[in-house]
Protein backbone atom coordinates (compact mmCIF):
# COMPACT_ATOMS: atom_id res chain seq x y z
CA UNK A 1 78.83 62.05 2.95
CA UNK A 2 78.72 65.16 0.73
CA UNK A 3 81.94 64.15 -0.69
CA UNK A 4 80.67 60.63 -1.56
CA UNK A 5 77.29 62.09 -3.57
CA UNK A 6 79.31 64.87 -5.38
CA UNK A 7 81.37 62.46 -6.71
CA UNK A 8 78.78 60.06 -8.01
CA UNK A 9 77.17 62.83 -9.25
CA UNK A 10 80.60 63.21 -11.20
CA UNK A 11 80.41 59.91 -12.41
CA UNK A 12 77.10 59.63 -13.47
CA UNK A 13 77.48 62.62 -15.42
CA UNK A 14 80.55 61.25 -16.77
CA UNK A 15 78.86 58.17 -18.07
CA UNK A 16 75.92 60.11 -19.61
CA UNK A 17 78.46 62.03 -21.70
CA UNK A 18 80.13 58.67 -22.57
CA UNK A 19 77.51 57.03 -24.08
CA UNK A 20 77.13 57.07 -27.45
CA UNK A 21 73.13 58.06 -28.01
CA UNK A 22 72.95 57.79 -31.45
CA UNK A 23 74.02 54.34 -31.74
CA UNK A 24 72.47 53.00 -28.82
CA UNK A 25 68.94 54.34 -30.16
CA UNK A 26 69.56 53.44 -33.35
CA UNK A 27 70.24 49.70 -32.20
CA UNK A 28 67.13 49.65 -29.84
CA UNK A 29 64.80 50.78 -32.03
CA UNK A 30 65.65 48.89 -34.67
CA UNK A 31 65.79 45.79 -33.06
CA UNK A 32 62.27 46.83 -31.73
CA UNK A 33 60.88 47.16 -35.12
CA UNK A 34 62.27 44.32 -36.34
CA UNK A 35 60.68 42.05 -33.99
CA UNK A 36 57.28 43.76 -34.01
CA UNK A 37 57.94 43.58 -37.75
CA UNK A 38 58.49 39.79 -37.33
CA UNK A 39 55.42 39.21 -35.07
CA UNK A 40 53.28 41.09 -37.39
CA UNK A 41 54.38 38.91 -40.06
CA UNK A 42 54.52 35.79 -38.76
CA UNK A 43 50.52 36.58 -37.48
CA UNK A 44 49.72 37.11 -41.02
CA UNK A 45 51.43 34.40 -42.08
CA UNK A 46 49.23 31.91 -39.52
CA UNK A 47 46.49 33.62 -40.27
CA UNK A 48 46.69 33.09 -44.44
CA UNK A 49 47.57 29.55 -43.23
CA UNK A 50 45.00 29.19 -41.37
CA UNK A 51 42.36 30.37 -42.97
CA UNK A 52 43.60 28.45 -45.94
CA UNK A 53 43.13 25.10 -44.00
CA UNK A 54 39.75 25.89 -43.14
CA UNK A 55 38.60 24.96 -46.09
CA UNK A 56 39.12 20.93 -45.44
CA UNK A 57 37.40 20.51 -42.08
CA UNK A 58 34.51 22.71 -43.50
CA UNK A 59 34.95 20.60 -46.65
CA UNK A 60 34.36 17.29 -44.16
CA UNK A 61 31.68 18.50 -42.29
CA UNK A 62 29.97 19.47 -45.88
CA UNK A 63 30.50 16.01 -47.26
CA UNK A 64 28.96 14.44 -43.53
CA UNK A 65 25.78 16.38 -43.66
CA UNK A 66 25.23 15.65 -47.44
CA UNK A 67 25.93 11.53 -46.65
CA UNK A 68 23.44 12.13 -43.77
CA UNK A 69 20.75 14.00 -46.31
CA UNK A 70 20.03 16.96 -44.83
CA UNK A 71 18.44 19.90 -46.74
CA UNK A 72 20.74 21.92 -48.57
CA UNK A 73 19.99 25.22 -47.44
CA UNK A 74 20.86 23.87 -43.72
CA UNK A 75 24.20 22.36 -45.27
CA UNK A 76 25.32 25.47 -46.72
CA UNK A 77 24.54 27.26 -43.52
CA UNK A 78 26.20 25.06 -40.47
CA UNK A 79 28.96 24.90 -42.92
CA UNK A 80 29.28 28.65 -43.59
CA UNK A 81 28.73 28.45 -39.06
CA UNK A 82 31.18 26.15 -38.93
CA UNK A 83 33.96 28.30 -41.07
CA UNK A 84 33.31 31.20 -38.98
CA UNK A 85 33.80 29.56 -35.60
CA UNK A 86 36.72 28.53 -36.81
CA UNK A 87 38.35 31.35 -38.00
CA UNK A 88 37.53 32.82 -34.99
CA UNK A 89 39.45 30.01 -33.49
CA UNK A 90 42.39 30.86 -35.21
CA UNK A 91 42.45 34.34 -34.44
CA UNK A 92 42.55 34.14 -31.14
CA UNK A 93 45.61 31.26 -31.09
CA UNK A 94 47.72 33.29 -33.59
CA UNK A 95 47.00 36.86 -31.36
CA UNK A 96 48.19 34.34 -28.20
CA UNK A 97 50.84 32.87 -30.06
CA UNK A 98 52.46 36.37 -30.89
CA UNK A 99 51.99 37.58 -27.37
CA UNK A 100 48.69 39.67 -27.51
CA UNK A 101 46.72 39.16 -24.60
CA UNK A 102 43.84 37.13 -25.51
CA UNK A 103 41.56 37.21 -21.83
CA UNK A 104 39.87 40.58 -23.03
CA UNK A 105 39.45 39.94 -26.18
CA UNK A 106 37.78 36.71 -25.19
CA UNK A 107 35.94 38.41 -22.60
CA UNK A 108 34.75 40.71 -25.36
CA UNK A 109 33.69 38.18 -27.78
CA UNK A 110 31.50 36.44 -24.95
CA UNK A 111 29.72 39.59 -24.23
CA UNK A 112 29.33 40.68 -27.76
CA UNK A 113 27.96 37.02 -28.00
CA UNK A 114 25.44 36.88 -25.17
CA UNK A 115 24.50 40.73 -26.39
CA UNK A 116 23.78 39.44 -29.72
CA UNK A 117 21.67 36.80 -28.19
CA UNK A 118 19.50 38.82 -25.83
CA UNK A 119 18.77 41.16 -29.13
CA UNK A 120 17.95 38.24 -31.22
CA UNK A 121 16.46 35.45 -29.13
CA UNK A 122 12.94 35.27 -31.46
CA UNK A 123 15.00 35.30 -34.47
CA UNK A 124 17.41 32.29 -32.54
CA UNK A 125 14.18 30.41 -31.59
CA UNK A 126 13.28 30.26 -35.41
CA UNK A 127 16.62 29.37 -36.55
CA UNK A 128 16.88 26.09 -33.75
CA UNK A 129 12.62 25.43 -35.24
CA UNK A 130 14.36 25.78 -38.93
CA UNK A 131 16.78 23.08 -37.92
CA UNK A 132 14.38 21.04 -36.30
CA UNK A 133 12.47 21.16 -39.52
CA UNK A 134 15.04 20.31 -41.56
CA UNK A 135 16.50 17.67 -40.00
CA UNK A 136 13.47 15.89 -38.79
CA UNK A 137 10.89 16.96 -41.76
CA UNK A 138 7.81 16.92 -39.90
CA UNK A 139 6.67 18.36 -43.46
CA UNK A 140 8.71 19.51 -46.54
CA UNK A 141 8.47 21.47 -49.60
CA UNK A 142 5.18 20.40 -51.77
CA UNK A 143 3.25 19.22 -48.65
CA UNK A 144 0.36 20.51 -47.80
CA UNK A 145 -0.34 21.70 -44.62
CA UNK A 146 -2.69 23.35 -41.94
CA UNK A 147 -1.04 25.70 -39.36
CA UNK A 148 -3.27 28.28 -37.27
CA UNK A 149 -6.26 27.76 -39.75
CA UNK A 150 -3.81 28.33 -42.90
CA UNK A 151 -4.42 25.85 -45.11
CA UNK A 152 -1.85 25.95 -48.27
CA UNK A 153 1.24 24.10 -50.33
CA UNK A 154 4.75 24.52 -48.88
CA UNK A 155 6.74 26.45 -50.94
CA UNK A 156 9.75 26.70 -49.47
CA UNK A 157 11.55 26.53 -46.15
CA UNK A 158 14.27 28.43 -45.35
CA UNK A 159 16.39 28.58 -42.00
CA UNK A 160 14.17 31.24 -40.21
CA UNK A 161 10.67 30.94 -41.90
CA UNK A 162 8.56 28.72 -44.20
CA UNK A 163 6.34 30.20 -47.21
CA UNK A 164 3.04 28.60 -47.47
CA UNK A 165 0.97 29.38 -50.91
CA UNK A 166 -2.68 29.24 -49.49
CA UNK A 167 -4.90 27.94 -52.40
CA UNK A 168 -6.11 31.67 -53.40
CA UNK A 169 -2.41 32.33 -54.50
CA UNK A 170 -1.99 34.64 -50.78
CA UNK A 171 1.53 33.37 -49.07
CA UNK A 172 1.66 33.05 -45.89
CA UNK A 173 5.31 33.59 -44.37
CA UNK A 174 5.32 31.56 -41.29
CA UNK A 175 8.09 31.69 -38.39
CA UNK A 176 9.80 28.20 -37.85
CA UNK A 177 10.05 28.54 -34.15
CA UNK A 178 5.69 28.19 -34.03
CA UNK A 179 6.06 25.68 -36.40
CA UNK A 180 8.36 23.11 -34.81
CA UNK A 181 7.00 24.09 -31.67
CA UNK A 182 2.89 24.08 -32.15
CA UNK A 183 0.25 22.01 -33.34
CA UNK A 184 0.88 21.45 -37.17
CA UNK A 185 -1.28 18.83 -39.32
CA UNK A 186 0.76 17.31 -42.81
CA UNK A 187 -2.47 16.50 -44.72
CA UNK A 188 0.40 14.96 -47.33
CA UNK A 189 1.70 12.08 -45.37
CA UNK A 190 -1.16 9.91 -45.64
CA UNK A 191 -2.41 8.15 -48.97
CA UNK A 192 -5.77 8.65 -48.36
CA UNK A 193 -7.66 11.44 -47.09
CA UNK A 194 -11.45 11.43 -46.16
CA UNK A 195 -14.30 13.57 -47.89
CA UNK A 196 -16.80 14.38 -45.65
CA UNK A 197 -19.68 16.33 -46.66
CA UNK A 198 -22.85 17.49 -44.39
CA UNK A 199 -25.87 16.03 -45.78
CA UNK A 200 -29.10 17.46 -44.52
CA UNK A 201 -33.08 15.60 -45.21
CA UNK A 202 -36.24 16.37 -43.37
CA UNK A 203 -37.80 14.12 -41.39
CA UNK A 204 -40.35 12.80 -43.78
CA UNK A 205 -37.42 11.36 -45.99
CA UNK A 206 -36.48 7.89 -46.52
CA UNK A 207 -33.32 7.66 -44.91
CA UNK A 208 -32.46 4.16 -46.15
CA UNK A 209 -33.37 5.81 -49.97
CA UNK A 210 -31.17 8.57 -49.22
CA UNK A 211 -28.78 6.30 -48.05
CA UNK A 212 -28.60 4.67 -51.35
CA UNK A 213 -28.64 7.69 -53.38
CA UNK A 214 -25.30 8.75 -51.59
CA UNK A 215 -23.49 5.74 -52.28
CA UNK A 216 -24.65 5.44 -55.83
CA UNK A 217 -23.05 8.97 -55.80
CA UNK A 218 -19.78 8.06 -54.64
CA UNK A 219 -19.36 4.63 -56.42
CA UNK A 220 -19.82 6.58 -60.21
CA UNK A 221 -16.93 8.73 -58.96
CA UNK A 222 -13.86 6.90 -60.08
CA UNK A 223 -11.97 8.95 -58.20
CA UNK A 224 -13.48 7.44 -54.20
CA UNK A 225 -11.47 4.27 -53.56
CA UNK A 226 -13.62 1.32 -52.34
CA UNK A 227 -11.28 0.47 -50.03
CA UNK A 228 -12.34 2.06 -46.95
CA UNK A 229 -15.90 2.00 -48.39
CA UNK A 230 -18.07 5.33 -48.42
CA UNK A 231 -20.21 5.35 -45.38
CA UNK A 232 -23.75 7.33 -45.07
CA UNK A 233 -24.11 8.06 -41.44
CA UNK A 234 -26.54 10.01 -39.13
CA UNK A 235 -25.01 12.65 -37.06
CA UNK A 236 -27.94 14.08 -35.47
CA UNK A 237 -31.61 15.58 -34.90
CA UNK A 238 -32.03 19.14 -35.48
CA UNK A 239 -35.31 21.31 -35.57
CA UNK A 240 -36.39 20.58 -38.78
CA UNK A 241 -33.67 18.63 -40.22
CA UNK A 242 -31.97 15.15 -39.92
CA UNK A 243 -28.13 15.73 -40.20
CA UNK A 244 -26.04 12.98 -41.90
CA UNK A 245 -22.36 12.62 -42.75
CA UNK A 246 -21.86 11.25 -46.24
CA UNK A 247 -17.94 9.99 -46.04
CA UNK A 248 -15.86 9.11 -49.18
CA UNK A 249 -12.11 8.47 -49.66
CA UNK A 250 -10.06 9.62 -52.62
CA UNK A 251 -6.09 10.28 -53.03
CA UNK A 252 -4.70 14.37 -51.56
CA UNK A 253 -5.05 15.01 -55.05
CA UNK A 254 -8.26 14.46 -56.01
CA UNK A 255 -9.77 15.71 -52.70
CA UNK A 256 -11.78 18.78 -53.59
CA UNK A 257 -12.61 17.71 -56.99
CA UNK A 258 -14.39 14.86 -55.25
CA UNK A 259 -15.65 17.10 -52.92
CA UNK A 260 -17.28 19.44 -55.33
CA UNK A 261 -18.20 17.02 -57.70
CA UNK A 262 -20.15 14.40 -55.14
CA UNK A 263 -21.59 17.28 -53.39
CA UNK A 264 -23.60 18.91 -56.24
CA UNK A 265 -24.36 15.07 -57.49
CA UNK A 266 -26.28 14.49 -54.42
CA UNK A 267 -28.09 17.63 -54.19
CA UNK A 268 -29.26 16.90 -58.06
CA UNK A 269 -30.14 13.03 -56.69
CA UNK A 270 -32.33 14.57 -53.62
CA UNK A 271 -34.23 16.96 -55.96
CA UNK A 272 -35.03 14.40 -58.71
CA UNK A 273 -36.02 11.69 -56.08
CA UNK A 274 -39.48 11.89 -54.25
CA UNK A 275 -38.95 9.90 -51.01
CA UNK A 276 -36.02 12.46 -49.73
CA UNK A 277 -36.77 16.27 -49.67
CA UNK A 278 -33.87 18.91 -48.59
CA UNK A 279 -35.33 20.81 -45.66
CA UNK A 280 -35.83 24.31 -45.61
CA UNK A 281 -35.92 26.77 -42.56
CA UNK A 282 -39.41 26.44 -40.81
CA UNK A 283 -41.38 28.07 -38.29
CA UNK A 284 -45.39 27.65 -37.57
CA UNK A 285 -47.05 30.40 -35.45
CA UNK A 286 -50.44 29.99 -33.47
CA UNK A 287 -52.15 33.05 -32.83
CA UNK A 288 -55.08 32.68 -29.81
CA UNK A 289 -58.73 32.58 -31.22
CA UNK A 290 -60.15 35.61 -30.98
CA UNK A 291 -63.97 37.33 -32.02
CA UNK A 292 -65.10 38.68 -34.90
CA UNK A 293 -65.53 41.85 -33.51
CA UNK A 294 -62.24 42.66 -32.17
CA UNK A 295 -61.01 43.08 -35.58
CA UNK A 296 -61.62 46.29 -37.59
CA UNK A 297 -63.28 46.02 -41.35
């Protein structure tokens, strides 16, 4: 048995000295370089290619969206979302292609993904209400609206948040996700909108005078439309006041003008007309009879 291993030993050793190092690293390593030289640059290659081809199905889904009129702000972003998911695409069948092992790095971009998420779910919530917005235009840029007693003109929307000019020139910067998701009134989508202005008389007053003196009021404004008619109507019994509704309707436009306008013309009808007085605060105090002589000279 001794004899046996000595003399492999001997041959082994043999061989070693045999072999001709030089060459046989040489060889190896080059033909190792050259084919992670060739992987690298066929990679790049499918990569330039790739990303080079992008630009028709982005192209596509451009020209889609525009035939389907969406807002151009949302166009340019799915499209630029679109490209990048993509490209992403690619990178991952090109790393497979050349051999890479592609399970972590997917594994990677799912957590990096639902990371990303968690960190920006508000911001996510207002993107999906800017896309609701767009698409569906519950309201768009020159409406006016009313959100959380904000009264203003849209001026602009963007894919996160819409900028509402309130009519003192303050802008309100409102998140889309409580817009597409909350109680919202577009006081643009209708024609017509109604004036309605509290009227108050005392209870001496002729209604059915006062009645006439409002509608004379809104019938010299050009501006109230005839069709519906303005109405003069009671509302209820106060204290020391009757309270009436006096109910015109003019174009978005023209609604405060009219509303101004009608409003000081019937105060100035009330004050030059005698059978309807405007009522002011009153209150009558009885004091218990009492003698002479309990009060003091």
């Amino acid at each position: 048995m001794r004899c046996i291993l000595a003399q492999a030993e001997i041959n082994w050793l043999q061989a070693l000295q045999e072999t001709d190092w030089q060459q046989l690293l040489t060889s190896d390593l080059l033909a190792l370089i050259l084919e992670k030289v060739g992987l690298v640059l066929l990679a790049v290659l499918l990569l330039w290619l790739g990303f080079k081809l992008t630009r028709f199905p982005v192209r596509l889904i451009k020209a889609a969206m525009r035939r389907a009129k969406l807002d151009a702000s949302l166009t340019s972003f799915l499209a630029s979302l679109c490209s990048f998911a993509i490209k992403v695409l690619i990178i991952v069948l090109v790393a497979a292609m050349v051999g890479i092992e592609t399970s972590a790095f997917v594994a990677i971009i799912g957590a990096a993904g639902l990371a990303i998420g968690l960190a920006l779910q508000g911001s996510l919530a207002n993107f999906a209400g800017g896309v609701l917005i767009l698409v569906f235009k519950p309201f768009v840029v020159g409406d006016i609206v009313i959100h959380d007693n904000q009264e203003g003109v849209v001026e602009y929307i963007d894919i996160l948040y819409s900028h509402i000019r309130k009519y003192d020139n303050q802008l309100v910067v409102a998140p889309n996700g409580a817009l597409a998701n909350n109680l919202l009134i577009n006081l643009s989508k209708m024609p017509l909108r109604r004036v309605e202005i509290p009227v108050r008389i005392s209870y001496d007053s002729d209604i059915k005078q006062a009645r006439k003196l409002v509608l004379e009021v809104f019938e010299a404004d050009g501006r109230v439309v005839d069709d519906p008619a303005p109405q003069f109507l009671m509302m209820n019994m106060q204290d020391h006041y009757l309270a009436f509704s006096a109910r015109g309707w003019s174009t978005m436009d023209d609604y405060w003008p009219v509303y101004w306008d009608c409003l000081e013309a019937i105060k100035e009808a009330f004050q030059e007309s005698e059978a309807v007085s405007i009522p002011l605060p009153q209150r009558i105090v009885e004091l218990p009879n009492q003698e002479q002589g309990n009060y003091s000279g």
